[in-house]
Structures are given as C-alpha cells and as structure tokens.
PDB file of N, CA and C in Angstrom:
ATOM      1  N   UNK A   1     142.943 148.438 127.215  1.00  0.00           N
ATOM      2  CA  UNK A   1     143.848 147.884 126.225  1.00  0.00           C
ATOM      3  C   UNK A   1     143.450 146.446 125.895  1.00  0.00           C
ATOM      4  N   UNK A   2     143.276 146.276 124.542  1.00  0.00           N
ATOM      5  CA  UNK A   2     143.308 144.089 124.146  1.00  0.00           C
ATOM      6  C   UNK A   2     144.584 143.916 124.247  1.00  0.00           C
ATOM      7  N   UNK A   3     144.527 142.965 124.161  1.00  0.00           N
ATOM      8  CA  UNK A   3     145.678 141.435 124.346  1.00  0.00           C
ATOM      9  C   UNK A   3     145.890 141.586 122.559  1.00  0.00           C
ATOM     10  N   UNK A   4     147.129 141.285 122.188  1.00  0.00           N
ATOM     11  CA  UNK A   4     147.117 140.654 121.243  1.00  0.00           C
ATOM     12  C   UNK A   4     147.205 139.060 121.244  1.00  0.00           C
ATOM     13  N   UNK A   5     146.508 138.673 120.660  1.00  0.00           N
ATOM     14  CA  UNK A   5     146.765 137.180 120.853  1.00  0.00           C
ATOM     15  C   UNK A   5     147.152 136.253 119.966  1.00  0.00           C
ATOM     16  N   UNK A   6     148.513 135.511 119.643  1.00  0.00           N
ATOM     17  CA  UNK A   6     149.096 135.032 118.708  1.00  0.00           C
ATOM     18  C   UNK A   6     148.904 133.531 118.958  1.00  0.00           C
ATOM     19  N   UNK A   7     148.837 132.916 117.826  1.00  0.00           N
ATOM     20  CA  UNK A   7     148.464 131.344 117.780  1.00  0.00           C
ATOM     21  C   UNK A   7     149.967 130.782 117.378  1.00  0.00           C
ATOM     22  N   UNK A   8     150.069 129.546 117.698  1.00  0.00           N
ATOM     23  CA  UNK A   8     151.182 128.827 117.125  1.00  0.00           C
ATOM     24  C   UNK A   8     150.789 127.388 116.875  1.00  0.00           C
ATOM     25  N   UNK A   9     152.190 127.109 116.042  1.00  0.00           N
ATOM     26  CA  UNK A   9     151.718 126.256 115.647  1.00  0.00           C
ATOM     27  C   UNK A   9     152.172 124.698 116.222  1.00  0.00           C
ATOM     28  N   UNK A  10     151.646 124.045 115.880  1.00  0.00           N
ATOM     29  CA  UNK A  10     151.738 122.290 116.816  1.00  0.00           C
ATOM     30  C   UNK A  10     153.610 121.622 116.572  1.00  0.00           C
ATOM     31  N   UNK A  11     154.284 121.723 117.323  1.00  0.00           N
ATOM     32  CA  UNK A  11     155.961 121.287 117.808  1.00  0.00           C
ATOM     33  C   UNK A  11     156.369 120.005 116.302  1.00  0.00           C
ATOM     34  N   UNK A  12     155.101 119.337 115.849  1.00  0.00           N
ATOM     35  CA  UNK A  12     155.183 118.660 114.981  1.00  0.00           C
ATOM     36  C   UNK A  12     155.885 119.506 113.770  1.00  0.00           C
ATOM     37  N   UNK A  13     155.192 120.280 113.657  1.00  0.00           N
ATOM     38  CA  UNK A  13     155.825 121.155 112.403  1.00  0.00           C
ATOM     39  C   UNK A  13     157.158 121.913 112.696  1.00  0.00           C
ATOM     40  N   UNK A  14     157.720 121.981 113.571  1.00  0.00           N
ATOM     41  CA  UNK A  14     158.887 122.410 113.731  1.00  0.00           C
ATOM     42  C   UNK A  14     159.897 122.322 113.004  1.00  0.00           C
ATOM     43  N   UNK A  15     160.038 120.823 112.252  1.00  0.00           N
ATOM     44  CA  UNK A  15     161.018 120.972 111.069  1.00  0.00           C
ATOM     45  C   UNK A  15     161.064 121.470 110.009  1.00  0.00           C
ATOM     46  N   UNK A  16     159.831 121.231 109.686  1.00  0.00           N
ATOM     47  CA  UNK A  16     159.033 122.060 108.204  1.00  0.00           C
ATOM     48  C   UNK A  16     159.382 123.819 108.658  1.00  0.00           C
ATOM     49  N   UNK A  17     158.567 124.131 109.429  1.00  0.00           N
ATOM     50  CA  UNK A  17     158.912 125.739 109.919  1.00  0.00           C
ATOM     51  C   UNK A  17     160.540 125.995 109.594  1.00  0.00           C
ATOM     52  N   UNK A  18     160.930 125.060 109.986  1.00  0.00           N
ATOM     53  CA  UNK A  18     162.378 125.963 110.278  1.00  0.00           C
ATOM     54  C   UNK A  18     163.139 125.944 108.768  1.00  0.00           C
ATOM     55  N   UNK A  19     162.961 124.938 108.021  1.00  0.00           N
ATOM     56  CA  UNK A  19     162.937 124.597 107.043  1.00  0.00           C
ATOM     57  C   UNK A  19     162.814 125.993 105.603  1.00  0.00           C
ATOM     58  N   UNK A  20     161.119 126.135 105.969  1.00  0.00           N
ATOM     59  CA  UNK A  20     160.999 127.264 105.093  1.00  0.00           C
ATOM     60  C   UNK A  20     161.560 128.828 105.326  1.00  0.00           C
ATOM     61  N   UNK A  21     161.925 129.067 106.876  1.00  0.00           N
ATOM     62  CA  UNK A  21     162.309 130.312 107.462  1.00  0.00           C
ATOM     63  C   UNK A  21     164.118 130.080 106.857  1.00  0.00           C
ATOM     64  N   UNK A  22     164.937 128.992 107.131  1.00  0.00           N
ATOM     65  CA  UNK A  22     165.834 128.938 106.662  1.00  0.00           C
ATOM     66  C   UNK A  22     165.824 129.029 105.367  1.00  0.00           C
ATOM     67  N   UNK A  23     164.884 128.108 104.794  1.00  0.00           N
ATOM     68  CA  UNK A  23     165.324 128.068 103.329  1.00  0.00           C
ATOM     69  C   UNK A  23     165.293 129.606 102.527  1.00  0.00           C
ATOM     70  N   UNK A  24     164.071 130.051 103.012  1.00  0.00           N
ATOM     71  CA  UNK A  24     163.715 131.801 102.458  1.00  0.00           C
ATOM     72  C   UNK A  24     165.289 132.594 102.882  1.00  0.00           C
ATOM     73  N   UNK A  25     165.094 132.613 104.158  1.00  0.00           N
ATOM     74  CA  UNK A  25     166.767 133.332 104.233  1.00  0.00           C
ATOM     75  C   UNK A  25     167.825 133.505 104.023  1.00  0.00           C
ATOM     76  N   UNK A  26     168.220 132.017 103.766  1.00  0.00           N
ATOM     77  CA  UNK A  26     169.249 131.899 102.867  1.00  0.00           C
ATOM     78  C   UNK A  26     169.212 131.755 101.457  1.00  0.00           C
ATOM     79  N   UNK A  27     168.017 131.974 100.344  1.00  0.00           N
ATOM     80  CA  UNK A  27     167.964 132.404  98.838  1.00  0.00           C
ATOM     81  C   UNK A  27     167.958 134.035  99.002  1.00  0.00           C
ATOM     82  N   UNK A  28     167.516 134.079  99.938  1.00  0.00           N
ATOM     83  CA  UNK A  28     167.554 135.590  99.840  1.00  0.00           C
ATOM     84  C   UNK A  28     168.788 136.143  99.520  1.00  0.00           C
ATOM     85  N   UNK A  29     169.855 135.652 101.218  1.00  0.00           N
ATOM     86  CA  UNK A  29     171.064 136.671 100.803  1.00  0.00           C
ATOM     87  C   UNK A  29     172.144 136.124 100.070  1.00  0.00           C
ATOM     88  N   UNK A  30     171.862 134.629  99.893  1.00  0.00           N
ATOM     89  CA  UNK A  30     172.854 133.683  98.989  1.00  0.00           C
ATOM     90  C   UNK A  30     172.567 134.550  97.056  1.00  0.00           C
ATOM     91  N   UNK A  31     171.387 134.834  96.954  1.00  0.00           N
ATOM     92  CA  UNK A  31     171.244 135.598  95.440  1.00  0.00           C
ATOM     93  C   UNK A  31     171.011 136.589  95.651  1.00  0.00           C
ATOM     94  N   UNK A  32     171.602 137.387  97.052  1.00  0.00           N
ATOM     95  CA  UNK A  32     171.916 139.161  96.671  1.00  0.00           C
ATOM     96  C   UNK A  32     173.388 138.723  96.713  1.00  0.00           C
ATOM     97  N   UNK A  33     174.185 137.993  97.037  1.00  0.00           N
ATOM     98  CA  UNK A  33     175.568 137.907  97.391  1.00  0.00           C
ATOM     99  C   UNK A  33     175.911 137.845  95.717  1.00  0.00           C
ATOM    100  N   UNK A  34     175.032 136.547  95.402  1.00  0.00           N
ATOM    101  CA  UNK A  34     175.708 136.197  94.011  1.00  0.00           C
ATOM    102  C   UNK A  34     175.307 137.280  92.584  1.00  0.00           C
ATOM    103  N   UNK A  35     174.577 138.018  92.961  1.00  0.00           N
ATOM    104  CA  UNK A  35     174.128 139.299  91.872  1.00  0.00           C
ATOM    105  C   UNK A  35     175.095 139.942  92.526  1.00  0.00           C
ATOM    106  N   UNK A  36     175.313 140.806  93.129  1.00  0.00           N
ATOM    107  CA  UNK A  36     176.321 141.689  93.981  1.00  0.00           C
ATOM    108  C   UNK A  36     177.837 141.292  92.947  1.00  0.00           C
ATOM    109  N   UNK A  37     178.101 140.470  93.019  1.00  0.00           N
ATOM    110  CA  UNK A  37     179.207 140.052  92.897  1.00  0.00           C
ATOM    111  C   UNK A  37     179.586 139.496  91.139  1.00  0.00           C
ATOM    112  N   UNK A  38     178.659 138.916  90.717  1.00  0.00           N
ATOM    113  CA  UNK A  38     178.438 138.753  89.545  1.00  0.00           C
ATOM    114  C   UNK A  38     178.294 140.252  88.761  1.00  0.00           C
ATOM    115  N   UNK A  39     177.131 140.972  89.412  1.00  0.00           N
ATOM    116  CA  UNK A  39     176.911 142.078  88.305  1.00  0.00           C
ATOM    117  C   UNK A  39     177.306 143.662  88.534  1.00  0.00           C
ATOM    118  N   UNK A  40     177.075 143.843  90.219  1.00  0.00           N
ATOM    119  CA  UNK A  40     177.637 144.832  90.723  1.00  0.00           C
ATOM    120  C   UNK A  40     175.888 145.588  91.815  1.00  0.00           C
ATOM    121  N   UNK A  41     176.135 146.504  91.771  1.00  0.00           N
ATOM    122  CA  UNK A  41     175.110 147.445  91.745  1.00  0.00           C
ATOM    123  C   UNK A  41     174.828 148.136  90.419  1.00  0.00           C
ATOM    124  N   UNK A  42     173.467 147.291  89.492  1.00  0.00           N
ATOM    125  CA  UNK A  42     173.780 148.754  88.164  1.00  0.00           C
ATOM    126  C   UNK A  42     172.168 149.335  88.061  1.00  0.00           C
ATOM    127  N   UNK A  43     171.902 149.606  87.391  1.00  0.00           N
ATOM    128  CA  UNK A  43     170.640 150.827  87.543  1.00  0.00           C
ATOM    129  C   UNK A  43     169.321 148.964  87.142  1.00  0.00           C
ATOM    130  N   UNK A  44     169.311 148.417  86.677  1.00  0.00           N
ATOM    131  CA  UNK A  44     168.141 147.270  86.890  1.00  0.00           C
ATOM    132  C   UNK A  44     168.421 145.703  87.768  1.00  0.00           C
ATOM    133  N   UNK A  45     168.942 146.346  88.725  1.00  0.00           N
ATOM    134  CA  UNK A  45     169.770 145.766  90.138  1.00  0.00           C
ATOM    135  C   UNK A  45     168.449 144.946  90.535  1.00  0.00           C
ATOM    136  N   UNK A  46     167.657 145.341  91.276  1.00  0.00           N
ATOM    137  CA  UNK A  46     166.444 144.720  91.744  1.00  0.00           C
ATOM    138  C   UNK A  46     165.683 143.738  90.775  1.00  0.00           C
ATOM    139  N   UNK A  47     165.806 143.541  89.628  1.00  0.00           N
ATOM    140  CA  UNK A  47     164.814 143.038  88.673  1.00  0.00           C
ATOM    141  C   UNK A  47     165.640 141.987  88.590  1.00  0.00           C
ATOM    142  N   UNK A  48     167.386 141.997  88.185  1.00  0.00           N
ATOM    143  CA  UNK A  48     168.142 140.797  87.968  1.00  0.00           C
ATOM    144  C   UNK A  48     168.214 140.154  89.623  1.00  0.00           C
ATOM    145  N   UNK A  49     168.368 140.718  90.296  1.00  0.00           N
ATOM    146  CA  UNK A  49     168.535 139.850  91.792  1.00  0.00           C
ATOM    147  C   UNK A  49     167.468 139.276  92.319  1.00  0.00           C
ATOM    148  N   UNK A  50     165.923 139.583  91.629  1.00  0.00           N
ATOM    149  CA  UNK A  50     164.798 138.750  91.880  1.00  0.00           C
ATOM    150  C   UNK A  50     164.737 137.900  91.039  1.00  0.00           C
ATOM    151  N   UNK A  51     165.208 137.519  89.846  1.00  0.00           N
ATOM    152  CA  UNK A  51     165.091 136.640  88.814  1.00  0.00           C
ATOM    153  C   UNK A  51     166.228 135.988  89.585  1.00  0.00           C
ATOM    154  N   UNK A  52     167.397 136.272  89.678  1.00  0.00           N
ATOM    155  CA  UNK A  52     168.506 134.828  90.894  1.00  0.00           C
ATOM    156  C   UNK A  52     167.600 134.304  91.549  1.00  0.00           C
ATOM    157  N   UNK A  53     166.888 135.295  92.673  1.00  0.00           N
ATOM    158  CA  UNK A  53     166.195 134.988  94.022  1.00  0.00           C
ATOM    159  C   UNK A  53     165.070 133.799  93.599  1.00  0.00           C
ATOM    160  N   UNK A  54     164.369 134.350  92.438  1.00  0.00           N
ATOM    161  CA  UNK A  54     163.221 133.399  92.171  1.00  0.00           C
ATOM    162  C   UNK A  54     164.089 131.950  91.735  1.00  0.00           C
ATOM    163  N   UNK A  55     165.295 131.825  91.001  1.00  0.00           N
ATOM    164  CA  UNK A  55     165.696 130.688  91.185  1.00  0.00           C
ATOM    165  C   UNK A  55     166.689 129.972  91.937  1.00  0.00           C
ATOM    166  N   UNK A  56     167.421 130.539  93.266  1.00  0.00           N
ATOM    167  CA  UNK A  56     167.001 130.219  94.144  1.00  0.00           C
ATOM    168  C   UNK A  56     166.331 129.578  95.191  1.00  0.00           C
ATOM    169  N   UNK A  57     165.358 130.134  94.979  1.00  0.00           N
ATOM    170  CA  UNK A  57     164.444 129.789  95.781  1.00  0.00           C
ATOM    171  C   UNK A  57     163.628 128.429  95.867  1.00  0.00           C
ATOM    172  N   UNK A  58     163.644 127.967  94.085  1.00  0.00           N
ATOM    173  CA  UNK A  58     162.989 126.973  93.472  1.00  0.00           C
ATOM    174  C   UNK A  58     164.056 125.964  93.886  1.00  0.00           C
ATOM    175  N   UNK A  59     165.636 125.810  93.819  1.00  0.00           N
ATOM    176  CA  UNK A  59     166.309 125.346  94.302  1.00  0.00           C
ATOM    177  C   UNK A  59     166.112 124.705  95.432  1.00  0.00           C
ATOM    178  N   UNK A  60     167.057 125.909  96.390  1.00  0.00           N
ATOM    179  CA  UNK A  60     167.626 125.682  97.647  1.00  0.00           C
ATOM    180  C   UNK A  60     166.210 125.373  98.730  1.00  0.00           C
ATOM    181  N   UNK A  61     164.632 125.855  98.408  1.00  0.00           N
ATOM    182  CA  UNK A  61     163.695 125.516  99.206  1.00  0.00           C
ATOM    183  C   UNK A  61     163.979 124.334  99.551  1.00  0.00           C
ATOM    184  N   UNK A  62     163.930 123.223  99.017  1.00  0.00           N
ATOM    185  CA  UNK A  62     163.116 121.881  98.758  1.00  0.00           C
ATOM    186  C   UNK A  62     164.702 120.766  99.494  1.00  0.00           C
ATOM    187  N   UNK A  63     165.566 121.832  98.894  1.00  0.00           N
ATOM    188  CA  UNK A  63     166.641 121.422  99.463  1.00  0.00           C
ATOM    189  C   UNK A  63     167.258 121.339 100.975  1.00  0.00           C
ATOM    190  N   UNK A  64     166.038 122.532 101.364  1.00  0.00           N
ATOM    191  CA  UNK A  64     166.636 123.055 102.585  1.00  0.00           C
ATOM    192  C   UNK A  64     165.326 122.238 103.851  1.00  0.00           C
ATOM    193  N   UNK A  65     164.289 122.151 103.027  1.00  0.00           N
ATOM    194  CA  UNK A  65     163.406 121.166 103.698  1.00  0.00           C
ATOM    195  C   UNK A  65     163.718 119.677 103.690  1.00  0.00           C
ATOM    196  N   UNK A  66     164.391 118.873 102.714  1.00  0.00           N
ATOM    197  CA  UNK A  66     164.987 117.833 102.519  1.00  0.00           C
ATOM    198  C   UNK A  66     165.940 117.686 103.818  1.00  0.00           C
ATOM    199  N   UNK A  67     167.113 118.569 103.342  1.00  0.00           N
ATOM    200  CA  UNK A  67     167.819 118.323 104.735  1.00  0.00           C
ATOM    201  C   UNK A  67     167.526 118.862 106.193  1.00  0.00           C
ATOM    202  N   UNK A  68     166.886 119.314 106.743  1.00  0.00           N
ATOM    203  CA  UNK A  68     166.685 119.804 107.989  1.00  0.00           C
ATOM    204  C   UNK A  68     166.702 118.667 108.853  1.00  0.00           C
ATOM    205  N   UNK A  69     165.717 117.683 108.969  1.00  0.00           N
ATOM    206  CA  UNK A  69     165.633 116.658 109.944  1.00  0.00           C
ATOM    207  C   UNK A  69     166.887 116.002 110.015  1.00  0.00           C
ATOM    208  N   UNK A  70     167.956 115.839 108.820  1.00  0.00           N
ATOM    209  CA  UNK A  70     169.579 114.919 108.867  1.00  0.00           C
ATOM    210  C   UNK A  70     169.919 115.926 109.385  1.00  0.00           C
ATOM    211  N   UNK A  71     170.336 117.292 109.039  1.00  0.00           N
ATOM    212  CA  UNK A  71     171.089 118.161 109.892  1.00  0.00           C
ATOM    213  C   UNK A  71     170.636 117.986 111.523  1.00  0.00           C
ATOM    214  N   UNK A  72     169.283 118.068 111.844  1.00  0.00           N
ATOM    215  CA  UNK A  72     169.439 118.485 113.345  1.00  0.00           C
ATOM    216  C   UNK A  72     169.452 117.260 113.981  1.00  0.00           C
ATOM    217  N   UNK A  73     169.487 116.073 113.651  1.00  0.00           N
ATOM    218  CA  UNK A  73     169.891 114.606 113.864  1.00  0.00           C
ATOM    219  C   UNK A  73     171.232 114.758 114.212  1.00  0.00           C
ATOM    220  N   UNK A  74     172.171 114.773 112.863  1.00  0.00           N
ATOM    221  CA  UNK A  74     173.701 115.643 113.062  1.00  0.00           C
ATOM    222  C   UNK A  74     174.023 116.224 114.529  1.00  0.00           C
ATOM    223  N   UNK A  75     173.178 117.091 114.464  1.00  0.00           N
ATOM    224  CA  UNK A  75     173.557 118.396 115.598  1.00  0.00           C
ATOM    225  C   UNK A  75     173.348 117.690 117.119  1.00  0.00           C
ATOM    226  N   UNK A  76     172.192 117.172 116.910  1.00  0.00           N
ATOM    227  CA  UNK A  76     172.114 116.693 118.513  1.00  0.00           C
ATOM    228  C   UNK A  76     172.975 115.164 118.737  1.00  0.00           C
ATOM    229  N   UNK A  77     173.656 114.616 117.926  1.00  0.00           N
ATOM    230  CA  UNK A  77     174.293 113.665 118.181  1.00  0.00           C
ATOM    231  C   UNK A  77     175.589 114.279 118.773  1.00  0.00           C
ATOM    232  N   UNK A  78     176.023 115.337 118.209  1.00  0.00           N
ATOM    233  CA  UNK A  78     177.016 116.124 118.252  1.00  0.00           C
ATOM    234  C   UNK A  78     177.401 116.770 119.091  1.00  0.00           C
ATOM    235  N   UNK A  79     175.910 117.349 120.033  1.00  0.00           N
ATOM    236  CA  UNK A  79     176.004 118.496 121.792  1.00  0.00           C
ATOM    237  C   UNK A  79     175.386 117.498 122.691  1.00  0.00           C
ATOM    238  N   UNK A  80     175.431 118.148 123.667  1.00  0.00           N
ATOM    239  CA  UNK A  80     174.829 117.540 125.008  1.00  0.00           C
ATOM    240  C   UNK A  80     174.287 118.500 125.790  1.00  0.00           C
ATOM    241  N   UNK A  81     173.056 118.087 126.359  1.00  0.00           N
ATOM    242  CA  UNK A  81     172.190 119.391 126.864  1.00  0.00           C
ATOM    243  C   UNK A  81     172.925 119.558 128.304  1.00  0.00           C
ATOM    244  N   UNK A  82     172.811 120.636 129.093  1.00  0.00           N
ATOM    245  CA  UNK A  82     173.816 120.964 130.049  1.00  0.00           C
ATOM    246  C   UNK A  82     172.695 121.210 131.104  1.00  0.00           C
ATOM    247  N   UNK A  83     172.399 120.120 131.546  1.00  0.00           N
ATOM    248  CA  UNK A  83     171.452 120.038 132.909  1.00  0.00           C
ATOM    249  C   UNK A  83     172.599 119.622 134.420  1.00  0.00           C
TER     250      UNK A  83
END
C-alpha cells in the first residue's frame, strides 16, 4: 500500500485560508437561502441561484477576508484557553 501524502500549508496563511473557506460557504448558502425564498424552487432554479451565488461571492469574499483577522482578535479577547 502508498501513503497518501498531503502537504499543508505555512500557519501564516491561516487567516487568508479561513477567510476564503468561510467566505465560499457562506455565498453559497446565504444565495441558496436568498433564491429559495425570493423565487421558490421553479424549473431554471440552478441558473438564477448561480447568478445570486456569482454575486455573492464578488461581495461577501473580500468582505469576509477583510474581516477575519478583527473577528478572531474579537474572539480571543473574548475566551480564555483552559490549561
């Protein structure tokens, strides 16, 4: 049997990473929520909820990389690690 062997990436990028994994996830279901609800389920469902998604995405990305480092600044001022 091989190994699979997965690379990662340098702790520096950690904000950026989390950044784009958040930001993607939440255009995703933030513009199926808002097609859903706006239009319904109708027979060219997928075509209008990628045209939200694509803007979206152009949005909330840049937004969501902007704030990450104030949010988790926020957050750790906020808990205390439990050693």
């Amino acid at each position: 049997m091989s190994k699979i062997t997965t690379s990662k990436l340098p702790r520096k990028y950690y904000s950026l990473l989390f950044g784009v994994i958040m930001g993607f996830i939440m255009s995703v279901l933030t513009s199926l929520a808002v097609t859903i609800v706006n239009i319904g389920i109708v027979p060219d469902f997928l075509q209008k909820w990628f045209d939200i998604f694509l803007t979206t995405i152009a949005i909330g990305f840049p937004i969501t990389i902007a704030v990450t480092p104030f949010v988790r600044n926020i957050a750790d001022r906020l808990t205390v690690s439990e050693t």
